[in-house]
PDB file of N, CA and C in Angstrom:
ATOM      1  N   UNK A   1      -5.022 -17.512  -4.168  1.00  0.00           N
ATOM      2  CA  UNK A   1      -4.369 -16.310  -4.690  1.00  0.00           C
ATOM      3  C   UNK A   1      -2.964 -16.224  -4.099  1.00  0.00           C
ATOM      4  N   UNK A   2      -1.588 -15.871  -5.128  1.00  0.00           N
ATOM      5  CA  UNK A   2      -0.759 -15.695  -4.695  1.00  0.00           C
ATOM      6  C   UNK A   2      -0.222 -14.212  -4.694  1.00  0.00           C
ATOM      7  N   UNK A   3       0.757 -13.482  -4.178  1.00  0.00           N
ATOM      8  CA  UNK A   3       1.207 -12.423  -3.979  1.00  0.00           C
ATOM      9  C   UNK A   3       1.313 -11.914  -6.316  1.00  0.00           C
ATOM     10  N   UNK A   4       1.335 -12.858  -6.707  1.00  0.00           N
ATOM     11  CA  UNK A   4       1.316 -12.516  -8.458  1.00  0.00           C
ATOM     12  C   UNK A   4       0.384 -12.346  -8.943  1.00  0.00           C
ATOM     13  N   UNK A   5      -0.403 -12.745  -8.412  1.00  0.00           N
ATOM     14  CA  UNK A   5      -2.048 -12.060  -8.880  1.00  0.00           C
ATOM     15  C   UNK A   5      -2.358 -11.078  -8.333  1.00  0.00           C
ATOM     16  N   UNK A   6      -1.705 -10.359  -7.153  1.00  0.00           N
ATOM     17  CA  UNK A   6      -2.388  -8.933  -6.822  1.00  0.00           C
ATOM     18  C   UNK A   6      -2.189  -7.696  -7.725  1.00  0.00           C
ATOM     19  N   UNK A   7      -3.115  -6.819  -7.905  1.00  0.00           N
ATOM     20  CA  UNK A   7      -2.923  -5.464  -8.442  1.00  0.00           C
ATOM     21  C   UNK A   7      -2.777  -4.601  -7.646  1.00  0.00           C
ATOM     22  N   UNK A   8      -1.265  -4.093  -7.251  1.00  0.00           N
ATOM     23  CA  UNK A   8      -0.897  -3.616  -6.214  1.00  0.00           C
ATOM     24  C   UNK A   8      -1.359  -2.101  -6.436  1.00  0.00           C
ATOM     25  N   UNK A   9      -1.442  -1.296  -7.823  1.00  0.00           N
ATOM     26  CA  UNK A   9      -2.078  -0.331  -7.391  1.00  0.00           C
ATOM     27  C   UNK A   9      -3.492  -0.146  -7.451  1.00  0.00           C
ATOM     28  N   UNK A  10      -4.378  -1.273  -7.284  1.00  0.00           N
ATOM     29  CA  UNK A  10      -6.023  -1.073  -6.942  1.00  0.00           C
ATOM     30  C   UNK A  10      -5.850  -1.426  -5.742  1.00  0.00           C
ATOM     31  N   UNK A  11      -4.778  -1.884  -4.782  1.00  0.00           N
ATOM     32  CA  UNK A  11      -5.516  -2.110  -3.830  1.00  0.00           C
ATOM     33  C   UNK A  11      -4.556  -1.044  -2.845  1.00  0.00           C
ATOM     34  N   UNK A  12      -3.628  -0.378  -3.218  1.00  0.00           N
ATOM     35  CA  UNK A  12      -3.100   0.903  -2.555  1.00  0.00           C
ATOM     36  C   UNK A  12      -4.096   2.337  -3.104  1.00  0.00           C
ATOM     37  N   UNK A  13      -4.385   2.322  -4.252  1.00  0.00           N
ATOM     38  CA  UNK A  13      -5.290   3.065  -4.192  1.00  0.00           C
ATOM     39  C   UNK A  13      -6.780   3.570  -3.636  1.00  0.00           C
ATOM     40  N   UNK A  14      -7.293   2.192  -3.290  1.00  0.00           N
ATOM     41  CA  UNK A  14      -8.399   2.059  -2.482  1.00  0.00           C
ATOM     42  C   UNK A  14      -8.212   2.476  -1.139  1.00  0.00           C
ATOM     43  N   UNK A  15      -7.100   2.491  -0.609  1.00  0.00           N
ATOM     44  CA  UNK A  15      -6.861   3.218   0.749  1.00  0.00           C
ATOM     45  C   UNK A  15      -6.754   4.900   0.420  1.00  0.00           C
ATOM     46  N   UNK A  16      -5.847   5.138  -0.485  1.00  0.00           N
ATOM     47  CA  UNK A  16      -4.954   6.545  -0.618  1.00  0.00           C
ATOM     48  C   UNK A  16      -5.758   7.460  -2.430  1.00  0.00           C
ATOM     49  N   UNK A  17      -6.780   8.527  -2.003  1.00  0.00           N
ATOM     50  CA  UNK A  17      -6.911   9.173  -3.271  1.00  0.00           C
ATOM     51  C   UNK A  17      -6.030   9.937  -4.143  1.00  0.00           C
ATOM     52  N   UNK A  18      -5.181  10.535  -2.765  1.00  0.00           N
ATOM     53  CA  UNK A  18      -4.344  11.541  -4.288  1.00  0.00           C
ATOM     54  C   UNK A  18      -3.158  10.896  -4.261  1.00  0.00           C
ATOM     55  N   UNK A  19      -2.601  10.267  -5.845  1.00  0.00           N
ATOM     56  CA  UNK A  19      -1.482   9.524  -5.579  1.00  0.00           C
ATOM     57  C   UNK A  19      -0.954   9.795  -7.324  1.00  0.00           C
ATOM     58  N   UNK A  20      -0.147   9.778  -7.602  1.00  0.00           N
ATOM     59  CA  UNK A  20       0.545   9.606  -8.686  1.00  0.00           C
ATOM     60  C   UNK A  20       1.579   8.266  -9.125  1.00  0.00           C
ATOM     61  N   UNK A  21       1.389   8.041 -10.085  1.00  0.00           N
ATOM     62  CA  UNK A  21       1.955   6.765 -10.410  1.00  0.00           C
ATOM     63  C   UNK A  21       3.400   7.547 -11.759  1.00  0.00           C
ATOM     64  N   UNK A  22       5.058   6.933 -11.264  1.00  0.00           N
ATOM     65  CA  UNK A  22       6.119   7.266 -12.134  1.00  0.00           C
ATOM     66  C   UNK A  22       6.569   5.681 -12.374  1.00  0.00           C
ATOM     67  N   UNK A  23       6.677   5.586 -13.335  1.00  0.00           N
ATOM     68  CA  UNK A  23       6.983   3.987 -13.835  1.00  0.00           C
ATOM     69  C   UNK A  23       6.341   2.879 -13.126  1.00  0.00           C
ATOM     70  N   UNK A  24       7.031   2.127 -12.388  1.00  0.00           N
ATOM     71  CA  UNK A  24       6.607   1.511 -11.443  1.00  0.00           C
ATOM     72  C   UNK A  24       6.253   1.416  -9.526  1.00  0.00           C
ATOM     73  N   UNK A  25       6.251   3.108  -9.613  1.00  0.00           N
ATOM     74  CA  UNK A  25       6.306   3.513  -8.556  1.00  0.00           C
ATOM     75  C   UNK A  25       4.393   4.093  -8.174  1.00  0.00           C
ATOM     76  N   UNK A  26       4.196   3.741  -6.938  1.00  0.00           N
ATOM     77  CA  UNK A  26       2.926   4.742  -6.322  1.00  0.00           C
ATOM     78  C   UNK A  26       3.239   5.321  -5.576  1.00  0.00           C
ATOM     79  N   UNK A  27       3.283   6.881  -5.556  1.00  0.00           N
ATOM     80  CA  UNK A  27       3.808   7.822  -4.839  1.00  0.00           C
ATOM     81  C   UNK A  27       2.660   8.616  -4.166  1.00  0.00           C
ATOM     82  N   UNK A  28       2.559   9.069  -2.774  1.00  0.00           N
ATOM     83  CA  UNK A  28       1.893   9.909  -2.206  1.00  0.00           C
ATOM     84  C   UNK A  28       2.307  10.377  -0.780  1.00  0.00           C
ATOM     85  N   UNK A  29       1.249  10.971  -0.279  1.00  0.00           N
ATOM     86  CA  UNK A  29       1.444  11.481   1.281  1.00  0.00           C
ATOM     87  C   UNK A  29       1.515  10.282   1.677  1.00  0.00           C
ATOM     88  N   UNK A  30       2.034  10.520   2.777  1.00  0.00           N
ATOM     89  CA  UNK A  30       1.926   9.181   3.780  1.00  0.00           C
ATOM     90  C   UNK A  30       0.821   8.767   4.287  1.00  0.00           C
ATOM     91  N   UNK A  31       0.015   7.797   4.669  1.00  0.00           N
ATOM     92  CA  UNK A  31      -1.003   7.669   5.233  1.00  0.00           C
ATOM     93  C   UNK A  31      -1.117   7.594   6.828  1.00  0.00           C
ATOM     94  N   UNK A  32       0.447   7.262   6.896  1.00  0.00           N
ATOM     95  CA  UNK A  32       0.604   7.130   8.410  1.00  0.00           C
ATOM     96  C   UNK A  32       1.321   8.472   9.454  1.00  0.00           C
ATOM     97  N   UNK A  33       1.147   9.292   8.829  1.00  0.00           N
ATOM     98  CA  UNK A  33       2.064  10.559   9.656  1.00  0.00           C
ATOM     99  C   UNK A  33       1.371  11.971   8.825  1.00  0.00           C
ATOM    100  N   UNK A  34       1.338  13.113   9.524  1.00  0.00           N
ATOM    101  CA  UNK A  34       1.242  14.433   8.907  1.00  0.00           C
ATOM    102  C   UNK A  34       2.127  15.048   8.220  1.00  0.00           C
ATOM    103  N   UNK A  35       2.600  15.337   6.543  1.00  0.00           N
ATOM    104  CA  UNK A  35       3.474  15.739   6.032  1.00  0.00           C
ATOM    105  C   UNK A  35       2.933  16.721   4.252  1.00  0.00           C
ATOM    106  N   UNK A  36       3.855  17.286   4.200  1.00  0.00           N
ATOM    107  CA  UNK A  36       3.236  17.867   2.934  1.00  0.00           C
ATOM    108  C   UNK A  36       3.628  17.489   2.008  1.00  0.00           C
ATOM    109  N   UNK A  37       4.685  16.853   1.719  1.00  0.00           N
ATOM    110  CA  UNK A  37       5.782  16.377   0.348  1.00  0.00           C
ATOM    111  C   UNK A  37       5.579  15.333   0.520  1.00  0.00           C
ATOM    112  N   UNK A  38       5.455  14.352  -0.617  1.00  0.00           N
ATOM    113  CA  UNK A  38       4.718  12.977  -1.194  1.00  0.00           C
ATOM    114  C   UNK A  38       6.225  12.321  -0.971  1.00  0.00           C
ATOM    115  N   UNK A  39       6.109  11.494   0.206  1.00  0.00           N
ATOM    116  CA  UNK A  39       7.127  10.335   0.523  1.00  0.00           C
ATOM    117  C   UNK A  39       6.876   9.160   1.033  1.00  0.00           C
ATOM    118  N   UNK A  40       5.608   9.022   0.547  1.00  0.00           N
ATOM    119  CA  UNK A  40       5.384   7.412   0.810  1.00  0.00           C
ATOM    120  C   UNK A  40       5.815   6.753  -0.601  1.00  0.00           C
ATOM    121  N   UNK A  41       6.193   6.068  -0.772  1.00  0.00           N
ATOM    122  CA  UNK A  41       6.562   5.103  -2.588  1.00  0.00           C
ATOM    123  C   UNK A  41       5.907   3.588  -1.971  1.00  0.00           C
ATOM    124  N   UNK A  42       5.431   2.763  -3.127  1.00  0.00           N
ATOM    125  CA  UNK A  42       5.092   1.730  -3.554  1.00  0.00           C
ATOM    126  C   UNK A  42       5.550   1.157  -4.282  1.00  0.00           C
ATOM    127  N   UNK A  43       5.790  -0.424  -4.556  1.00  0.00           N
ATOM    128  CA  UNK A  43       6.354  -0.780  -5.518  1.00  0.00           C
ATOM    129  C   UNK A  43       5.173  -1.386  -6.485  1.00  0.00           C
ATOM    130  N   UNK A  44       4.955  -1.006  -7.297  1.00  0.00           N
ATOM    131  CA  UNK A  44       3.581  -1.604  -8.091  1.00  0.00           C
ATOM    132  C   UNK A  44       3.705  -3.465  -8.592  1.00  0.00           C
ATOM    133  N   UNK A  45       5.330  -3.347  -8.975  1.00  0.00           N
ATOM    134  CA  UNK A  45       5.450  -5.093  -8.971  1.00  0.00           C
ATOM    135  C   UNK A  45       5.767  -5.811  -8.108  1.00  0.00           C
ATOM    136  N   UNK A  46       6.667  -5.177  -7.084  1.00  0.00           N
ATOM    137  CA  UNK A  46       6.817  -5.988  -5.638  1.00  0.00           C
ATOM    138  C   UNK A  46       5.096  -5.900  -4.302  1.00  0.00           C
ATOM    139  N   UNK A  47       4.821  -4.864  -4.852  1.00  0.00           N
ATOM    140  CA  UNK A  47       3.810  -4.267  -3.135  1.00  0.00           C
ATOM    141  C   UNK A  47       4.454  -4.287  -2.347  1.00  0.00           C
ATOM    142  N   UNK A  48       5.922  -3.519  -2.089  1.00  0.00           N
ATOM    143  CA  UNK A  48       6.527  -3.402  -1.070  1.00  0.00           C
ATOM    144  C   UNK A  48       6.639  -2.015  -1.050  1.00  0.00           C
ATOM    145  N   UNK A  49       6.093  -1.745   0.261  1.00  0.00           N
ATOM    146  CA  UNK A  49       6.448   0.154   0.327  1.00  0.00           C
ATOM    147  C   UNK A  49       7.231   0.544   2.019  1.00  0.00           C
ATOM    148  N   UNK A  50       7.497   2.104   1.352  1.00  0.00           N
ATOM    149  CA  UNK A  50       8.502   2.284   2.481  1.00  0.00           C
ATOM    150  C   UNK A  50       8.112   4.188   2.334  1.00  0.00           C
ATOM    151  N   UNK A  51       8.441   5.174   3.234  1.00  0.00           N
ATOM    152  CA  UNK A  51       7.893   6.422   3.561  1.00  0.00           C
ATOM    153  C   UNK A  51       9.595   6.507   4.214  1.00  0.00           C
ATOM    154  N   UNK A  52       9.951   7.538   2.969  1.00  0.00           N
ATOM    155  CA  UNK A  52      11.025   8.137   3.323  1.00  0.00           C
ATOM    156  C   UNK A  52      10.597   9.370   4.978  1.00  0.00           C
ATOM    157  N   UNK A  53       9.795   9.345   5.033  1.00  0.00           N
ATOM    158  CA  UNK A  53       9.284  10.756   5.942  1.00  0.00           C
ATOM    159  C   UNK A  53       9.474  10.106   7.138  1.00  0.00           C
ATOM    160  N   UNK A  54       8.902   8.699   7.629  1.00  0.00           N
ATOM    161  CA  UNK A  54       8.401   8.057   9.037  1.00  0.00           C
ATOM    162  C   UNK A  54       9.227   7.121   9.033  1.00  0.00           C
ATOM    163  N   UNK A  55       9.837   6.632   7.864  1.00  0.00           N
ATOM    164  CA  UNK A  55       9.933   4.941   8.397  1.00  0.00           C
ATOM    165  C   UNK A  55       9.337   4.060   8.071  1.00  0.00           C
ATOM    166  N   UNK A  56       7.851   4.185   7.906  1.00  0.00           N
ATOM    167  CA  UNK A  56       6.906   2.706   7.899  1.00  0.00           C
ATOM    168  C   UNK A  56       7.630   1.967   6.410  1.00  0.00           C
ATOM    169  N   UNK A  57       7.612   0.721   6.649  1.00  0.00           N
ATOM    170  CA  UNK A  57       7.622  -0.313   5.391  1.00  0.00           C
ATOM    171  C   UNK A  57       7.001  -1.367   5.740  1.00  0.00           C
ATOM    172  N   UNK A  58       6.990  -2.050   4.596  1.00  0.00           N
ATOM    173  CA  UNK A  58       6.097  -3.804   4.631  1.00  0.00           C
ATOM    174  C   UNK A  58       5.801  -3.719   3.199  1.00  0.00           C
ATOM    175  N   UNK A  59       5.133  -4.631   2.945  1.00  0.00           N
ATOM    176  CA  UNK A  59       4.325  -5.216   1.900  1.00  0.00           C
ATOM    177  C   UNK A  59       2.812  -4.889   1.969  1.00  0.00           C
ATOM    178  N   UNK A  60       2.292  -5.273   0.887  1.00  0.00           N
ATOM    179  CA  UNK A  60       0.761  -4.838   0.844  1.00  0.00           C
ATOM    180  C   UNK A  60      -0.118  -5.688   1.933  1.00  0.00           C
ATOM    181  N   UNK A  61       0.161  -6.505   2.462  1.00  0.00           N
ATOM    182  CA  UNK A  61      -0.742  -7.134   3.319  1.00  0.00           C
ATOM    183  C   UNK A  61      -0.209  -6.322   4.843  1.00  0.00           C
ATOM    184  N   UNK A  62       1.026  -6.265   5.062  1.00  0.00           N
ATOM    185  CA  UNK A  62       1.199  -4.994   6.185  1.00  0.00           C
ATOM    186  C   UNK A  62       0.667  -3.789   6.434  1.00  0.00           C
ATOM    187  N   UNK A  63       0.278  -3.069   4.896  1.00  0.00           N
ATOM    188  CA  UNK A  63      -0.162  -2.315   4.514  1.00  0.00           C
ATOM    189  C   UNK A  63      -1.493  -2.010   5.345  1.00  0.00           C
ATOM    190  N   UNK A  64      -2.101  -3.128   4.716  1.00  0.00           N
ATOM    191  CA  UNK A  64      -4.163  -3.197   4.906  1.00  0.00           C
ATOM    192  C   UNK A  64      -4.253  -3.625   5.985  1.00  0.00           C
ATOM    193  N   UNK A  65      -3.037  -4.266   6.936  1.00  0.00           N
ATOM    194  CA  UNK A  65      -3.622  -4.698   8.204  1.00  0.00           C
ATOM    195  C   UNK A  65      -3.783  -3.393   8.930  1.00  0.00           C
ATOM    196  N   UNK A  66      -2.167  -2.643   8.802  1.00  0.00           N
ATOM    197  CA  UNK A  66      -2.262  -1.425   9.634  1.00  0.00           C
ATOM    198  C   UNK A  66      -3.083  -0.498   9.595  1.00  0.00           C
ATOM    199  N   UNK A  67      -3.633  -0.039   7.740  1.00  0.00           N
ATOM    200  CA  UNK A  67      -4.549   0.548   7.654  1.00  0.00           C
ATOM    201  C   UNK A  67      -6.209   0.454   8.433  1.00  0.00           C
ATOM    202  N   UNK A  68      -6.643  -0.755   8.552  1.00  0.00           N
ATOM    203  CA  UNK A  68      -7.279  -1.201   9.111  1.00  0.00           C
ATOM    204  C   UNK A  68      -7.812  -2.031  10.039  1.00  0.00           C
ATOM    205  N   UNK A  69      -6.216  -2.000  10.639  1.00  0.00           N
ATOM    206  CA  UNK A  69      -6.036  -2.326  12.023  1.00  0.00           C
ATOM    207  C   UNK A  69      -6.825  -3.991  12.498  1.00  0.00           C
ATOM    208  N   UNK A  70      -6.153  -4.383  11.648  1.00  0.00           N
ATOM    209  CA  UNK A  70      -6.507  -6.162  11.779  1.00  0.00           C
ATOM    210  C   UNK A  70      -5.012  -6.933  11.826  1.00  0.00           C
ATOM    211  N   UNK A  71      -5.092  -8.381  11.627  1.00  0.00           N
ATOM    212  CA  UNK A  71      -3.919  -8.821  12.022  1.00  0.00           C
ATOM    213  C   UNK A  71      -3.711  -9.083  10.107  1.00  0.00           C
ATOM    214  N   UNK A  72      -2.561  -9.934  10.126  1.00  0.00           N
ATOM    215  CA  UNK A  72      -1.918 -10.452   8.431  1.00  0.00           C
ATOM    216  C   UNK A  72      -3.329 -11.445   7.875  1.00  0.00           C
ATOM    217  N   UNK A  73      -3.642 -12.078   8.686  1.00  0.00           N
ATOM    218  CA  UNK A  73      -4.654 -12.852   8.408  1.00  0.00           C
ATOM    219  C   UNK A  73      -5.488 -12.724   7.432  1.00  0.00           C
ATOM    220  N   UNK A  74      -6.416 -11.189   8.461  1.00  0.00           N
ATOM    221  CA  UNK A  74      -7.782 -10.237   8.110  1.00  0.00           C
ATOM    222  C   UNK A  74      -7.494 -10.235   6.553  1.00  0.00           C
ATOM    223  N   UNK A  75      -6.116  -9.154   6.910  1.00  0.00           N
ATOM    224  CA  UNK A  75      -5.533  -8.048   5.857  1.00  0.00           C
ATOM    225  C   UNK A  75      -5.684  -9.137   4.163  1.00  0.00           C
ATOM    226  N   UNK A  76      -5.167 -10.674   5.072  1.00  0.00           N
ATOM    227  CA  UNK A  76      -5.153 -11.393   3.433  1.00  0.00           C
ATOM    228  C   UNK A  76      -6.616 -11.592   3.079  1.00  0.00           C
ATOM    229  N   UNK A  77      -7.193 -11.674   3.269  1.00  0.00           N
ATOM    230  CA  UNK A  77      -8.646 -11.840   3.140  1.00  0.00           C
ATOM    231  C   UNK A  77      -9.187 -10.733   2.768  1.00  0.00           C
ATOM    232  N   UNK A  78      -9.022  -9.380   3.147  1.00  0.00           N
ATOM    233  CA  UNK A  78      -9.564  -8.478   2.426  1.00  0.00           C
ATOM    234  C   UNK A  78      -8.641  -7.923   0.936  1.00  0.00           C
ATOM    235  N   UNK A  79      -7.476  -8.204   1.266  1.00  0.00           N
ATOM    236  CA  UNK A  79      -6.791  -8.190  -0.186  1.00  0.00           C
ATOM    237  C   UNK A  79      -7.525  -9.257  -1.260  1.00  0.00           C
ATOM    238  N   UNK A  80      -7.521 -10.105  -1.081  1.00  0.00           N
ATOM    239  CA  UNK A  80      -8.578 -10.988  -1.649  1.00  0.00           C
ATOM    240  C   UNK A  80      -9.594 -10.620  -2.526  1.00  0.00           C
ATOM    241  N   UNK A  81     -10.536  -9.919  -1.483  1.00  0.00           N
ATOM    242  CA  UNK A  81     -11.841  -9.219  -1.713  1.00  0.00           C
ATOM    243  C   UNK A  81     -11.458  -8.101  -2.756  1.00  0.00           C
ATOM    244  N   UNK A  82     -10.927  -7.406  -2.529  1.00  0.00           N
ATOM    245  CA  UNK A  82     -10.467  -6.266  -3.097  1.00  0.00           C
ATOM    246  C   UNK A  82     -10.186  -6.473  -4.467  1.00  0.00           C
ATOM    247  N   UNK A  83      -9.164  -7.252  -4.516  1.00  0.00           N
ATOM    248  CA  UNK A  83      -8.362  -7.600  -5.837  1.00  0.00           C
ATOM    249  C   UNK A  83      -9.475  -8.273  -6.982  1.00  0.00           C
ATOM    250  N   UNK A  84     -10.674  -9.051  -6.763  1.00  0.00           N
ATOM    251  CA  UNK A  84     -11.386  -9.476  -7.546  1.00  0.00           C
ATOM    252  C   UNK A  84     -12.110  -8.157  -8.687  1.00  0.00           C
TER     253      UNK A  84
END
């Protein structure tokens, strides 16, 4: 599997329930900080996201590591899983 076969919003959604999707954007709370206004963004064709609120960015495998606190490795392997 390469980074072109992922479905970047099944596998940001599987972390994050309330989220809204504007073109090619996935927009929500942050997952990583306490805030009320939706400033985390996604890129649905890159999987590159960034949180105007905190700071955090990366890609979707940065994403799932931090979320679940594994290394790039894990994270590719459960993107993997996920994406099927």
């Amino acid at each position: 599997m390469n980074y072109e076969n992922i479905d970047y919003g099944r596998i940001y959604s599987y972390y994050i329930e309330d989220y809204k999707i504007r073109g090619n954007e996935f927009i929500c709370l942050c997952p990583f900080h306490d805030e009320g206004t939706s400033s985390f963004n996604a890129n649905l064709e890159t999987g590159v996201y960034h949180c105007f609120g905190c700071g955090a960015k990366g890609n979707v495998v940065t994403f799932v590591a931090e979320m679940e606190n594994i290394n790039n490795k894990e994270a590719w392997k459960k993107i993997e899983r996920l994406n099927r």
